[in-house]
PDBML (XML) file of the C-alpha atoms, coordinates in Angstrom:
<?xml version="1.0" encoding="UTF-8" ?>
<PDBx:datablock datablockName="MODEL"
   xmlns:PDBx="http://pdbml.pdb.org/schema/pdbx-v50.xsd"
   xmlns:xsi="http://www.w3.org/2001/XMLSchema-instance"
   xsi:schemaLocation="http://pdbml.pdb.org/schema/pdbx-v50.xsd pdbx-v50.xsd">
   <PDBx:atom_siteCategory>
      <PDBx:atom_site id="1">
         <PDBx:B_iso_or_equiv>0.00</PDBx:B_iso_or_equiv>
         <PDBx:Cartn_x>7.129</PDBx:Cartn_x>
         <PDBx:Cartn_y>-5.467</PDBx:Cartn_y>
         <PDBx:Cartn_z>-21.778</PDBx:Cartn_z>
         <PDBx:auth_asym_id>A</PDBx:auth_asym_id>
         <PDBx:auth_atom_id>CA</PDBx:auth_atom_id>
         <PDBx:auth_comp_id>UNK</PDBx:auth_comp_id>
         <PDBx:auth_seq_id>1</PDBx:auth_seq_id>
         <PDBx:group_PDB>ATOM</PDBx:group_PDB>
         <PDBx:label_alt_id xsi:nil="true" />
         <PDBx:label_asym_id>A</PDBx:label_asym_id>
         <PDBx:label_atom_id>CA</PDBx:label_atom_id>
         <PDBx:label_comp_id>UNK</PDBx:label_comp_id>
         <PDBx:label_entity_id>1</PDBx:label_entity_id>
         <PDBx:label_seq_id>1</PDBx:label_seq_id>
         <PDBx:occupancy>1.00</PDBx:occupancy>
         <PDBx:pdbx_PDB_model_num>1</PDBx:pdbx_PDB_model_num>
         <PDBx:type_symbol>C</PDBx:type_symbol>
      </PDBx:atom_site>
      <PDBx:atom_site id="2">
         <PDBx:B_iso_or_equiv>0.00</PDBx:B_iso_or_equiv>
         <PDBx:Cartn_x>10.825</PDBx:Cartn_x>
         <PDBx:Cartn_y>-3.575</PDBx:Cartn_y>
         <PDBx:Cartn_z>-22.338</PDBx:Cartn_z>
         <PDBx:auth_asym_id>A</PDBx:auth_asym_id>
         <PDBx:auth_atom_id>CA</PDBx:auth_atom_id>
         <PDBx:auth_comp_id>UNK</PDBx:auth_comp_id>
         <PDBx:auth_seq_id>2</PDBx:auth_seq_id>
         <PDBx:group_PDB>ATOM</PDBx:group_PDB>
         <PDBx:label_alt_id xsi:nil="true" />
         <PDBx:label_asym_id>A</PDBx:label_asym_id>
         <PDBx:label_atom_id>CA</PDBx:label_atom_id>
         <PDBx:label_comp_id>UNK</PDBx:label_comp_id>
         <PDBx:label_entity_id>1</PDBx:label_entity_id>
         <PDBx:label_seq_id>2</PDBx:label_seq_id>
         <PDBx:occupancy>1.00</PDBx:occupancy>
         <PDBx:pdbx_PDB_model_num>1</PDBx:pdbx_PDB_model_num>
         <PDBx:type_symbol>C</PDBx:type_symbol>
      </PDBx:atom_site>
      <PDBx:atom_site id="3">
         <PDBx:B_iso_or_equiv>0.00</PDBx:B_iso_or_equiv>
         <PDBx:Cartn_x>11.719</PDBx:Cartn_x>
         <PDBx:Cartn_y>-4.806</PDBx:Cartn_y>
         <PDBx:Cartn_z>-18.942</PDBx:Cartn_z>
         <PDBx:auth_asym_id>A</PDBx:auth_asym_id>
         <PDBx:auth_atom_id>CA</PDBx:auth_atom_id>
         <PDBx:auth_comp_id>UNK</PDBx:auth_comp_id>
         <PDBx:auth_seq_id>3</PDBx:auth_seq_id>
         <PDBx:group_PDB>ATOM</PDBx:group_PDB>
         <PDBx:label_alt_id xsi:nil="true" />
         <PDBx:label_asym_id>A</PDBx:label_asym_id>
         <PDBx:label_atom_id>CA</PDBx:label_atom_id>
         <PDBx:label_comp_id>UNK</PDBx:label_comp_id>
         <PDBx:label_entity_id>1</PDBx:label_entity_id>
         <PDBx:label_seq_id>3</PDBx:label_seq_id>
         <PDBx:occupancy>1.00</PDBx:occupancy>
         <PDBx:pdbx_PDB_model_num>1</PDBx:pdbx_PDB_model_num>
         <PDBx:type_symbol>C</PDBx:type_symbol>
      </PDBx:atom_site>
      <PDBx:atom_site id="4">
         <PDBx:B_iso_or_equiv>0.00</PDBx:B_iso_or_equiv>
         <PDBx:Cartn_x>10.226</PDBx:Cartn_x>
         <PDBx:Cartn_y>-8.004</PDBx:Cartn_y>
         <PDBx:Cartn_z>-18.842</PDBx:Cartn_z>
         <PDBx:auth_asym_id>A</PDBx:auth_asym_id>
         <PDBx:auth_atom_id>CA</PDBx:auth_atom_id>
         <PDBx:auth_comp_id>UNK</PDBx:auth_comp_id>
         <PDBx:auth_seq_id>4</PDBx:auth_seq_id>
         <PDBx:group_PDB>ATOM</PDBx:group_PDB>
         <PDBx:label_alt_id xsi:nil="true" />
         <PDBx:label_asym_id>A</PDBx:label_asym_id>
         <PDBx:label_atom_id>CA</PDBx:label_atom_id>
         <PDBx:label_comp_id>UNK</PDBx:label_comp_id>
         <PDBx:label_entity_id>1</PDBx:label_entity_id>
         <PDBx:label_seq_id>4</PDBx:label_seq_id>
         <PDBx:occupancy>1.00</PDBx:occupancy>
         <PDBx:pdbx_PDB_model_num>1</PDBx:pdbx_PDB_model_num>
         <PDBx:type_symbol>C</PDBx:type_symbol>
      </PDBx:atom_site>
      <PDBx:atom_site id="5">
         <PDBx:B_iso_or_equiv>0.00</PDBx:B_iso_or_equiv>
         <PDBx:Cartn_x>8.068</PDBx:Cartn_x>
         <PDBx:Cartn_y>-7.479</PDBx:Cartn_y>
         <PDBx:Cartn_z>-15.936</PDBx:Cartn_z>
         <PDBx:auth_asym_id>A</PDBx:auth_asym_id>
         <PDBx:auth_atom_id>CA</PDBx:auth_atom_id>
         <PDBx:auth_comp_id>UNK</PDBx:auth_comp_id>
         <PDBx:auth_seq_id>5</PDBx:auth_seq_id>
         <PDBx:group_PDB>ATOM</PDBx:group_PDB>
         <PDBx:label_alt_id xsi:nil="true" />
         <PDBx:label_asym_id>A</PDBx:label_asym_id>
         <PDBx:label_atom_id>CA</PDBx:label_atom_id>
         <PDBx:label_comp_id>UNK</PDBx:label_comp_id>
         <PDBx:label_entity_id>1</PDBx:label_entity_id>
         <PDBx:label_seq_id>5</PDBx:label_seq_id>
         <PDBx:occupancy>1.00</PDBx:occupancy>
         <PDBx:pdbx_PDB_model_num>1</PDBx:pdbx_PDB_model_num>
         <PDBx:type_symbol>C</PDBx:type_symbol>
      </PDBx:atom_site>
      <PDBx:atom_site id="6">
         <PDBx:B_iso_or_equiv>0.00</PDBx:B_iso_or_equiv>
         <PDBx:Cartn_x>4.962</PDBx:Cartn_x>
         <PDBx:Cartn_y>-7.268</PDBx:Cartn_y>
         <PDBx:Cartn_z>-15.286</PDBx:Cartn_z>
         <PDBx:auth_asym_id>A</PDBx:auth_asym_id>
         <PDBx:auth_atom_id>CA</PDBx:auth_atom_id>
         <PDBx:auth_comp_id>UNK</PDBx:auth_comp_id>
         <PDBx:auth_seq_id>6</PDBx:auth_seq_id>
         <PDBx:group_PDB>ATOM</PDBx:group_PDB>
         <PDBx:label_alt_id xsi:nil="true" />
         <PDBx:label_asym_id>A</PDBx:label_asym_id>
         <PDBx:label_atom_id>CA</PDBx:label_atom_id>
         <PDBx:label_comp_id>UNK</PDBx:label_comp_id>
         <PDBx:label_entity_id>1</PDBx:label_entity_id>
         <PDBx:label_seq_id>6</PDBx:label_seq_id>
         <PDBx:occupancy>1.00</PDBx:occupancy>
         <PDBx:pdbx_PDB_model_num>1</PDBx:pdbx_PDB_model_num>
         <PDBx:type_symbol>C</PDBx:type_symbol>
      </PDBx:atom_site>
      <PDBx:atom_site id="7">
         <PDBx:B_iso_or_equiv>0.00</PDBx:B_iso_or_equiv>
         <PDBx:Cartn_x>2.477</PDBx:Cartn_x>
         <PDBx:Cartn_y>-4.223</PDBx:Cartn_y>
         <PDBx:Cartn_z>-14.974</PDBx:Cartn_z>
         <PDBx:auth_asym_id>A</PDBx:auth_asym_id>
         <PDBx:auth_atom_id>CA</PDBx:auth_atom_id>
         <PDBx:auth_comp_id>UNK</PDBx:auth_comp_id>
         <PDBx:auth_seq_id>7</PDBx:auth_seq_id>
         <PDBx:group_PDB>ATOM</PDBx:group_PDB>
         <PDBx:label_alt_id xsi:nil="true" />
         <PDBx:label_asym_id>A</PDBx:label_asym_id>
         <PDBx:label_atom_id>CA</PDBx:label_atom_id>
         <PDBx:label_comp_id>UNK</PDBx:label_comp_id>
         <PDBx:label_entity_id>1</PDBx:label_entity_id>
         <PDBx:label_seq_id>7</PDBx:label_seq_id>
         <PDBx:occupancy>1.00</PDBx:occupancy>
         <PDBx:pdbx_PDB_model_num>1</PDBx:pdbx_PDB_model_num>
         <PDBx:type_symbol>C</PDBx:type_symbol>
      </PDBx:atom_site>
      <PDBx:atom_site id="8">
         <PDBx:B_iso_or_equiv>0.00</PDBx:B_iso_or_equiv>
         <PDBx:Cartn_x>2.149</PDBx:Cartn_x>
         <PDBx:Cartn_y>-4.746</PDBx:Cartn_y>
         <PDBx:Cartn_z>-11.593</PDBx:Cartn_z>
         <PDBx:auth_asym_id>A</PDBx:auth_asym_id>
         <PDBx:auth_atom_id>CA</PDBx:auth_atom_id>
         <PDBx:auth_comp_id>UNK</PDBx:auth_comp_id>
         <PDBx:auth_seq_id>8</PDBx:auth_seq_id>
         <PDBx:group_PDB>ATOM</PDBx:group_PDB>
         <PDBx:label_alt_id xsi:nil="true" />
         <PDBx:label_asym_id>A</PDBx:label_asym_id>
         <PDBx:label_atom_id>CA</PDBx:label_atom_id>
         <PDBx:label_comp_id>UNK</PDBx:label_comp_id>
         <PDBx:label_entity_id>1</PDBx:label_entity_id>
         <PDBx:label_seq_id>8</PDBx:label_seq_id>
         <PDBx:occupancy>1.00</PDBx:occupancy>
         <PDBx:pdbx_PDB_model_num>1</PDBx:pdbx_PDB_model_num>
         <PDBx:type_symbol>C</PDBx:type_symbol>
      </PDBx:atom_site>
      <PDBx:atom_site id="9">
         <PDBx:B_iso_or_equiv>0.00</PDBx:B_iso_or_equiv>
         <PDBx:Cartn_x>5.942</PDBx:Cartn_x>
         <PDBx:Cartn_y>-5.189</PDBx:Cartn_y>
         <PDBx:Cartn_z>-10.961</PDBx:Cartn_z>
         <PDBx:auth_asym_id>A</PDBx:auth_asym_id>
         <PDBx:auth_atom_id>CA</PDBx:auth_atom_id>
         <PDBx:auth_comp_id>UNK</PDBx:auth_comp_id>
         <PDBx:auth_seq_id>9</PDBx:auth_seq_id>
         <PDBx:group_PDB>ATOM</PDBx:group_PDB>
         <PDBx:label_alt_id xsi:nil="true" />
         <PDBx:label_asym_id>A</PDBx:label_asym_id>
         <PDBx:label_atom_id>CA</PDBx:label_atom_id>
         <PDBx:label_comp_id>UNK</PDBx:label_comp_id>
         <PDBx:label_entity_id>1</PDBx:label_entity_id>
         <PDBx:label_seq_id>9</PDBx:label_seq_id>
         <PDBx:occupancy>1.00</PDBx:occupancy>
         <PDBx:pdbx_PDB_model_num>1</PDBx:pdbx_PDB_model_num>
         <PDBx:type_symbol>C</PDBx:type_symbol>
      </PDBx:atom_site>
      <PDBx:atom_site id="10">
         <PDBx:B_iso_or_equiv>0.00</PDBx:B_iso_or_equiv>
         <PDBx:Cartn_x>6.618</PDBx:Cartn_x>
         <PDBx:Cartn_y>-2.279</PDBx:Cartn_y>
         <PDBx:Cartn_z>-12.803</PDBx:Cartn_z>
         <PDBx:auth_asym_id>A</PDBx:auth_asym_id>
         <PDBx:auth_atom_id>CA</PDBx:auth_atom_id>
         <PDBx:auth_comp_id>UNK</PDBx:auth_comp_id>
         <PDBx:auth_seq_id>10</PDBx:auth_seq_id>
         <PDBx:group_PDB>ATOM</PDBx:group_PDB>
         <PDBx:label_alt_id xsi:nil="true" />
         <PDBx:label_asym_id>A</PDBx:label_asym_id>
         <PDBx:label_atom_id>CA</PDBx:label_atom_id>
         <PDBx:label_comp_id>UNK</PDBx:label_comp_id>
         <PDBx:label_entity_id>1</PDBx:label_entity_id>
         <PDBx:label_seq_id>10</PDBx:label_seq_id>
         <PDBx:occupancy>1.00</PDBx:occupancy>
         <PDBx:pdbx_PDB_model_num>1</PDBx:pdbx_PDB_model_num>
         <PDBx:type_symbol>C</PDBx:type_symbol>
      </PDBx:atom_site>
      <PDBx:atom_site id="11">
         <PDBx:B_iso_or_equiv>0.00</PDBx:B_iso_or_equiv>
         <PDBx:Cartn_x>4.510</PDBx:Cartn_x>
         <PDBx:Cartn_y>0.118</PDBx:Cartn_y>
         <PDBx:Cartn_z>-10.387</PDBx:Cartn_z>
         <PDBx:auth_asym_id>A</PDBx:auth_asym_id>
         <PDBx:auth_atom_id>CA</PDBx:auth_atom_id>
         <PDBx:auth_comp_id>UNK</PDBx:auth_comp_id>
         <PDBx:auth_seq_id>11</PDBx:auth_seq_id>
         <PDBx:group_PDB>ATOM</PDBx:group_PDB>
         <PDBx:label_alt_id xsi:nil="true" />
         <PDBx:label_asym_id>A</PDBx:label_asym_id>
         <PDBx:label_atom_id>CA</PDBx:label_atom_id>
         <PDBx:label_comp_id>UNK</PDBx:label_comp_id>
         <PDBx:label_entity_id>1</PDBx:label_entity_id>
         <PDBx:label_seq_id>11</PDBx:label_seq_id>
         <PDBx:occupancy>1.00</PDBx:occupancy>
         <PDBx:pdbx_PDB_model_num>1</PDBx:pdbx_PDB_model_num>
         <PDBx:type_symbol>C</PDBx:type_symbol>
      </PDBx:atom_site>
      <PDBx:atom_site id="12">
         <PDBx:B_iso_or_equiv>0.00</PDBx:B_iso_or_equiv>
         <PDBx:Cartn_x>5.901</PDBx:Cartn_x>
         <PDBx:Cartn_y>-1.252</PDBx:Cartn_y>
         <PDBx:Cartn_z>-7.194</PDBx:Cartn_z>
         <PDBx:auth_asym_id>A</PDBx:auth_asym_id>
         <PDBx:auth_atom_id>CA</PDBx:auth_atom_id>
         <PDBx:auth_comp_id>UNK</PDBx:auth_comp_id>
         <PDBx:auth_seq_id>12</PDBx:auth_seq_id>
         <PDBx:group_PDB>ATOM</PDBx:group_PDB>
         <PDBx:label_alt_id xsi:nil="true" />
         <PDBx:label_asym_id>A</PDBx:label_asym_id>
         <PDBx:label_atom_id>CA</PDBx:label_atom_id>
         <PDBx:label_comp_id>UNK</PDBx:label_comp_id>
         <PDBx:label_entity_id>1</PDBx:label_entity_id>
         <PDBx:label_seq_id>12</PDBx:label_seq_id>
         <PDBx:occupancy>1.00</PDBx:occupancy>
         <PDBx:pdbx_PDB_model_num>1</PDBx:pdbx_PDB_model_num>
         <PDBx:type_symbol>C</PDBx:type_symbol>
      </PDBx:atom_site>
      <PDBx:atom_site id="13">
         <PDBx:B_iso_or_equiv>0.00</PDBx:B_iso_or_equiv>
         <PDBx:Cartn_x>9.182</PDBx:Cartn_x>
         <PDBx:Cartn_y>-0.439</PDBx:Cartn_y>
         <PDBx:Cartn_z>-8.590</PDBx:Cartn_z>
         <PDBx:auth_asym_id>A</PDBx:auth_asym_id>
         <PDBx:auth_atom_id>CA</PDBx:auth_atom_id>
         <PDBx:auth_comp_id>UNK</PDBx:auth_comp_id>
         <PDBx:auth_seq_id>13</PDBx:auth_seq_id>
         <PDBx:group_PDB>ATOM</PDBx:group_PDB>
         <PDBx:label_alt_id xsi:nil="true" />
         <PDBx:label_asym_id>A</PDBx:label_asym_id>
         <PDBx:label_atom_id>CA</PDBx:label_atom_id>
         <PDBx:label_comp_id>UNK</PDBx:label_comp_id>
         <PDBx:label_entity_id>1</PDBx:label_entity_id>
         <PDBx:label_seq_id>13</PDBx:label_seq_id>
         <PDBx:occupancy>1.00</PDBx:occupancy>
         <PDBx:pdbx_PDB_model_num>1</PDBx:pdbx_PDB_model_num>
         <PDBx:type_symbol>C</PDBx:type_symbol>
      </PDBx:atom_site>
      <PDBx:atom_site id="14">
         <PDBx:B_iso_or_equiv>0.00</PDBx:B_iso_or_equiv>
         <PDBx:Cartn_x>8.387</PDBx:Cartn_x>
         <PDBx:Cartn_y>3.258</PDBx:Cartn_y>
         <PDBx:Cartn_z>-9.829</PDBx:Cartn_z>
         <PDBx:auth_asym_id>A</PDBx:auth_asym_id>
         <PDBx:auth_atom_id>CA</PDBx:auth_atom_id>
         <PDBx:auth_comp_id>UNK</PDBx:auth_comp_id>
         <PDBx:auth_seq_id>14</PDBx:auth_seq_id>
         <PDBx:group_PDB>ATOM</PDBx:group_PDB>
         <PDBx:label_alt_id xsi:nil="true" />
         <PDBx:label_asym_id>A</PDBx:label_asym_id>
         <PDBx:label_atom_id>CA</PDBx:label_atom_id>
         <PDBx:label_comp_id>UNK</PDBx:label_comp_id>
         <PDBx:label_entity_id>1</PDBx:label_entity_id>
         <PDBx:label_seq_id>14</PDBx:label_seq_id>
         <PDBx:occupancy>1.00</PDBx:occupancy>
         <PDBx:pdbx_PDB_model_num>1</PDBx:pdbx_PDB_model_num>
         <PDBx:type_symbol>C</PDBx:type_symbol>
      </PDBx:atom_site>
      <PDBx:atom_site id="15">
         <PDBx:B_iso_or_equiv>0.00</PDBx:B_iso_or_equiv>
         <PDBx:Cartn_x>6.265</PDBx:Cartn_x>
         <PDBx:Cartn_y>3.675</PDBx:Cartn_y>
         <PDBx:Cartn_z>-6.338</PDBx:Cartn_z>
         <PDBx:auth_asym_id>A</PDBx:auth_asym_id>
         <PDBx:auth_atom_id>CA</PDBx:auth_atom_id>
         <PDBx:auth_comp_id>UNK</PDBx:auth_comp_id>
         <PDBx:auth_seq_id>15</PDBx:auth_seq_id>
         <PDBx:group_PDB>ATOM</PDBx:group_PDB>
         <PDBx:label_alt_id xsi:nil="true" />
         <PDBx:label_asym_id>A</PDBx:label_asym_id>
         <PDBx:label_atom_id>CA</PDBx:label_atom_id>
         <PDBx:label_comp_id>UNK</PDBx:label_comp_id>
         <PDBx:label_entity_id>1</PDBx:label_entity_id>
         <PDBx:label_seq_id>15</PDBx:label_seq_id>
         <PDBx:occupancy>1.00</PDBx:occupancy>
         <PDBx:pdbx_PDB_model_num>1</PDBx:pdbx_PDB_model_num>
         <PDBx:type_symbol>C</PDBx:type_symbol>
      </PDBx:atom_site>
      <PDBx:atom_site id="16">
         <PDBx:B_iso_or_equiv>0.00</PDBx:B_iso_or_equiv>
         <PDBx:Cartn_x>9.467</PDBx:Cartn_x>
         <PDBx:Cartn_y>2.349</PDBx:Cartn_y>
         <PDBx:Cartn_z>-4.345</PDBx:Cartn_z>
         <PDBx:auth_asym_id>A</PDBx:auth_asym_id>
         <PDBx:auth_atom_id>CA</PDBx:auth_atom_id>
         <PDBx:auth_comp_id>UNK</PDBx:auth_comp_id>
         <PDBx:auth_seq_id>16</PDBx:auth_seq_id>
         <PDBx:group_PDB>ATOM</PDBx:group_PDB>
         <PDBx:label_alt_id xsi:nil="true" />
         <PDBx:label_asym_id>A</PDBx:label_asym_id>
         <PDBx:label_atom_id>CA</PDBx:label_atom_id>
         <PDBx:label_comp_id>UNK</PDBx:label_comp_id>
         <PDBx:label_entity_id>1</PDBx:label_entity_id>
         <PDBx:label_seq_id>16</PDBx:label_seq_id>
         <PDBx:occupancy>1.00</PDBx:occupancy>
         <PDBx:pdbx_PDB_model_num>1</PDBx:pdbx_PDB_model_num>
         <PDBx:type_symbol>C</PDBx:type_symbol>
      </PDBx:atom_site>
      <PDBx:atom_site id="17">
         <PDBx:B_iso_or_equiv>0.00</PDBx:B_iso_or_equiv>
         <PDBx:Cartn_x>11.836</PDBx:Cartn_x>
         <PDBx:Cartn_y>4.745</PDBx:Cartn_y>
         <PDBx:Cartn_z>-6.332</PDBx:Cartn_z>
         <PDBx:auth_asym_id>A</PDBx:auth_asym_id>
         <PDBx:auth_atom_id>CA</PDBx:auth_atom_id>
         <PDBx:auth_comp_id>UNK</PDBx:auth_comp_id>
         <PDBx:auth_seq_id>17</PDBx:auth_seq_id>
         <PDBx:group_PDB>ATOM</PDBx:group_PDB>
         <PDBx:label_alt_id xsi:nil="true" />
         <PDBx:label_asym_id>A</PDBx:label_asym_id>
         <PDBx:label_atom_id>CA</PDBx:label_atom_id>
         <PDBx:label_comp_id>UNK</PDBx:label_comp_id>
         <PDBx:label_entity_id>1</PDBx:label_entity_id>
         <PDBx:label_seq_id>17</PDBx:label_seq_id>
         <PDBx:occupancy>1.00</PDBx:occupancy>
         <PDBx:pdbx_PDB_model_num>1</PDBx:pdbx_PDB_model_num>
         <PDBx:type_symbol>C</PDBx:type_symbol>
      </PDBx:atom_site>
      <PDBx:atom_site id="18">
         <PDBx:B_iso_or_equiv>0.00</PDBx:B_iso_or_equiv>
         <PDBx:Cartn_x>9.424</PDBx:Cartn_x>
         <PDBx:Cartn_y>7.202</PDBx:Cartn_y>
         <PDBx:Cartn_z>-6.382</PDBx:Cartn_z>
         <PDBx:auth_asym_id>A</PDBx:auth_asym_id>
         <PDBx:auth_atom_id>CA</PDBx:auth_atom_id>
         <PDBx:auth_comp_id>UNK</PDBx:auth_comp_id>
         <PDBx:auth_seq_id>18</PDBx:auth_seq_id>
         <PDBx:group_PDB>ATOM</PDBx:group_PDB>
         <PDBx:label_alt_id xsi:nil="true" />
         <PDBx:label_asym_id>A</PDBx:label_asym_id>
         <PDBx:label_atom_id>CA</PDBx:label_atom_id>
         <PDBx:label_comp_id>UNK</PDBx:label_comp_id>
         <PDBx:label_entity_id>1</PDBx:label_entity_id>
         <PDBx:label_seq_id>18</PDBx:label_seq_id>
         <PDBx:occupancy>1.00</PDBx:occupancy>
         <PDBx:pdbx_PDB_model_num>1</PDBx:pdbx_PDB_model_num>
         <PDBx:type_symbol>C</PDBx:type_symbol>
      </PDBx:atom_site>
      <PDBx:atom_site id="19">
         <PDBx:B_iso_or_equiv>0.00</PDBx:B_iso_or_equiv>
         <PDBx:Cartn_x>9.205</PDBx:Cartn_x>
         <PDBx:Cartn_y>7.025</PDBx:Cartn_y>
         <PDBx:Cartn_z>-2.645</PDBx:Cartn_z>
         <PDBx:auth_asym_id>A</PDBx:auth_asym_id>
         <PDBx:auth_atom_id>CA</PDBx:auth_atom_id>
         <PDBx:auth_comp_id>UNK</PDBx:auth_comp_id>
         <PDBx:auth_seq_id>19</PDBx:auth_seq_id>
         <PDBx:group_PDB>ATOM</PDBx:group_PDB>
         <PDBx:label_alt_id xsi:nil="true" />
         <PDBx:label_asym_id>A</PDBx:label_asym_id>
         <PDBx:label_atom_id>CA</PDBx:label_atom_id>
         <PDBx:label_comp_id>UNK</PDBx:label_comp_id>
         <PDBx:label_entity_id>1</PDBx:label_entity_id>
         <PDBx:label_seq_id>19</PDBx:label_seq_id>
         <PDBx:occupancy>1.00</PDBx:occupancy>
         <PDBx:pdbx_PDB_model_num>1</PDBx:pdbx_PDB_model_num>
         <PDBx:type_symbol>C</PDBx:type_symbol>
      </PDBx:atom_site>
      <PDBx:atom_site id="20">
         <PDBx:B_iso_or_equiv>0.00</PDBx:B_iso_or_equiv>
         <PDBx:Cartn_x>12.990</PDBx:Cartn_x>
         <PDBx:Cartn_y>6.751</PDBx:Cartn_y>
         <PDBx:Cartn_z>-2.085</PDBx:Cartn_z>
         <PDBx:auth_asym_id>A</PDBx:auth_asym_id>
         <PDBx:auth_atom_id>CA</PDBx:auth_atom_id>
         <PDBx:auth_comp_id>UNK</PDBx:auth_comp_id>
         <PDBx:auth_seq_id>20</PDBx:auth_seq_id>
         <PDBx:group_PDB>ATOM</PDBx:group_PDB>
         <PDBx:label_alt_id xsi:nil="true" />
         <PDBx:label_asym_id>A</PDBx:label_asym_id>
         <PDBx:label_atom_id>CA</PDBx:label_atom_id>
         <PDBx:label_comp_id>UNK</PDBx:label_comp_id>
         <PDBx:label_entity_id>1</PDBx:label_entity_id>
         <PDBx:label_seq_id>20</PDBx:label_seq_id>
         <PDBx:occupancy>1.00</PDBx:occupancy>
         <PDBx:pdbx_PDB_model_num>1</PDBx:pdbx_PDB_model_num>
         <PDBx:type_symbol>C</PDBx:type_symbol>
      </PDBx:atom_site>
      <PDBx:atom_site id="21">
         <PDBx:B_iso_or_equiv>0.00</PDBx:B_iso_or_equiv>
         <PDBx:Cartn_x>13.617</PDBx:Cartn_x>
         <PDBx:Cartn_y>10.091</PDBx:Cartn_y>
         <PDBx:Cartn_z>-3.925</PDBx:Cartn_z>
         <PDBx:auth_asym_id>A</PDBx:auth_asym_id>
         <PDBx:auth_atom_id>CA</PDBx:auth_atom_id>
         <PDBx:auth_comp_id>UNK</PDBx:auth_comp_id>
         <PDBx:auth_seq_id>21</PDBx:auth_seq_id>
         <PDBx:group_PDB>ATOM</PDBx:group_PDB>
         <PDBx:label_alt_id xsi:nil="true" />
         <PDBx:label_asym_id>A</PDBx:label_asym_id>
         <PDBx:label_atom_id>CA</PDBx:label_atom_id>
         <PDBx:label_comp_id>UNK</PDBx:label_comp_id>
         <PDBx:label_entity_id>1</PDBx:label_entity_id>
         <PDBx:label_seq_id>21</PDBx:label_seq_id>
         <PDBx:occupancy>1.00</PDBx:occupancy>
         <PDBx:pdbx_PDB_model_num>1</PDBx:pdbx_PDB_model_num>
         <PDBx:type_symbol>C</PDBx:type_symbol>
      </PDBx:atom_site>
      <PDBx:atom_site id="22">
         <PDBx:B_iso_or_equiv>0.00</PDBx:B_iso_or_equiv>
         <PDBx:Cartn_x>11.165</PDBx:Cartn_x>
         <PDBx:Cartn_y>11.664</PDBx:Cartn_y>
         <PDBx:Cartn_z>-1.654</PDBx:Cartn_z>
         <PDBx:auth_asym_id>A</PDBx:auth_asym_id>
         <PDBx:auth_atom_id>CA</PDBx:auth_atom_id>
         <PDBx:auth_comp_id>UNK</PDBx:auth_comp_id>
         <PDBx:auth_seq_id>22</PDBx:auth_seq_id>
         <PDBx:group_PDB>ATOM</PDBx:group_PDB>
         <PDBx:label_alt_id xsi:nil="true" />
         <PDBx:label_asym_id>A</PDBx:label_asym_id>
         <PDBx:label_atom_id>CA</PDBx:label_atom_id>
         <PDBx:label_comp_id>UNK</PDBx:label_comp_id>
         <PDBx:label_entity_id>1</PDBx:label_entity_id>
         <PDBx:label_seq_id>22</PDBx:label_seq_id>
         <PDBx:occupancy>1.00</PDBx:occupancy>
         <PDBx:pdbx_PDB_model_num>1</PDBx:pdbx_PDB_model_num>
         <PDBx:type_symbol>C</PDBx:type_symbol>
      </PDBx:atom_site>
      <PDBx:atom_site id="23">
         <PDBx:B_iso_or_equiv>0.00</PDBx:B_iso_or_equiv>
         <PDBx:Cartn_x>12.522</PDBx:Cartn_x>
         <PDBx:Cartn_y>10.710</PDBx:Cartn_y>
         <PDBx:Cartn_z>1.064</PDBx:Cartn_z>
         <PDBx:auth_asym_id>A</PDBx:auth_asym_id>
         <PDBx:auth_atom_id>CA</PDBx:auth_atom_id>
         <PDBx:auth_comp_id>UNK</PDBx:auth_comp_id>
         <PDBx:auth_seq_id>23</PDBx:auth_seq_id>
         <PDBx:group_PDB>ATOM</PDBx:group_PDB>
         <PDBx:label_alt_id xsi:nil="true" />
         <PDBx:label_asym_id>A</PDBx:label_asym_id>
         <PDBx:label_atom_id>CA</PDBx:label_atom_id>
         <PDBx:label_comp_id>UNK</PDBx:label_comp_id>
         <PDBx:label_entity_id>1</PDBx:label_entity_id>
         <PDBx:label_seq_id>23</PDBx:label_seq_id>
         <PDBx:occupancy>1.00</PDBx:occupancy>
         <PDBx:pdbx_PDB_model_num>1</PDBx:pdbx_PDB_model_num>
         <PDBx:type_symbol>C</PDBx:type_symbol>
      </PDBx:atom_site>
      <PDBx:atom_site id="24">
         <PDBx:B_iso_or_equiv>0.00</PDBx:B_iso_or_equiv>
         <PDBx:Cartn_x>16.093</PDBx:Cartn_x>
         <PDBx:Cartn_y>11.875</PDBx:Cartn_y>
         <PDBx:Cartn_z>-0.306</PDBx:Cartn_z>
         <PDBx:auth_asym_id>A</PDBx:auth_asym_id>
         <PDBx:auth_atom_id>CA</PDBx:auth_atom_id>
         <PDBx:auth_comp_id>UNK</PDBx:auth_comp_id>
         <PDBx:auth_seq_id>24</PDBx:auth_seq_id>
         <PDBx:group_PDB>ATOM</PDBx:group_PDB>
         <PDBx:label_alt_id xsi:nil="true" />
         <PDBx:label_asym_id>A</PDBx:label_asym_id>
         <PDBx:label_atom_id>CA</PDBx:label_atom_id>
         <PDBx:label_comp_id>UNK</PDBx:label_comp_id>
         <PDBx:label_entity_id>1</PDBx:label_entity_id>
         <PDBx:label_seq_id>24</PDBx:label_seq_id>
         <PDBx:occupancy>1.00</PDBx:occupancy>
         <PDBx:pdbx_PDB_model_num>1</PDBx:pdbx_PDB_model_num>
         <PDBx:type_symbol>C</PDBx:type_symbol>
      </PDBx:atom_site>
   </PDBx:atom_siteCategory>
</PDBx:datablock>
């Protein structure tokens, strides 16, 4: 709701950073 997304949106995002800082 803060980012005016929605829930699913706002996993994908978290899972692709998530996944980039991983990688890092």
């Amino acid at each position: 709701r803060r980012t005016k997304q929605n829930r699913s949106a706002l996993i994908r995002d978290a899972l692709r950073q998530h996944l980039r800082r991983l990688e890092v």
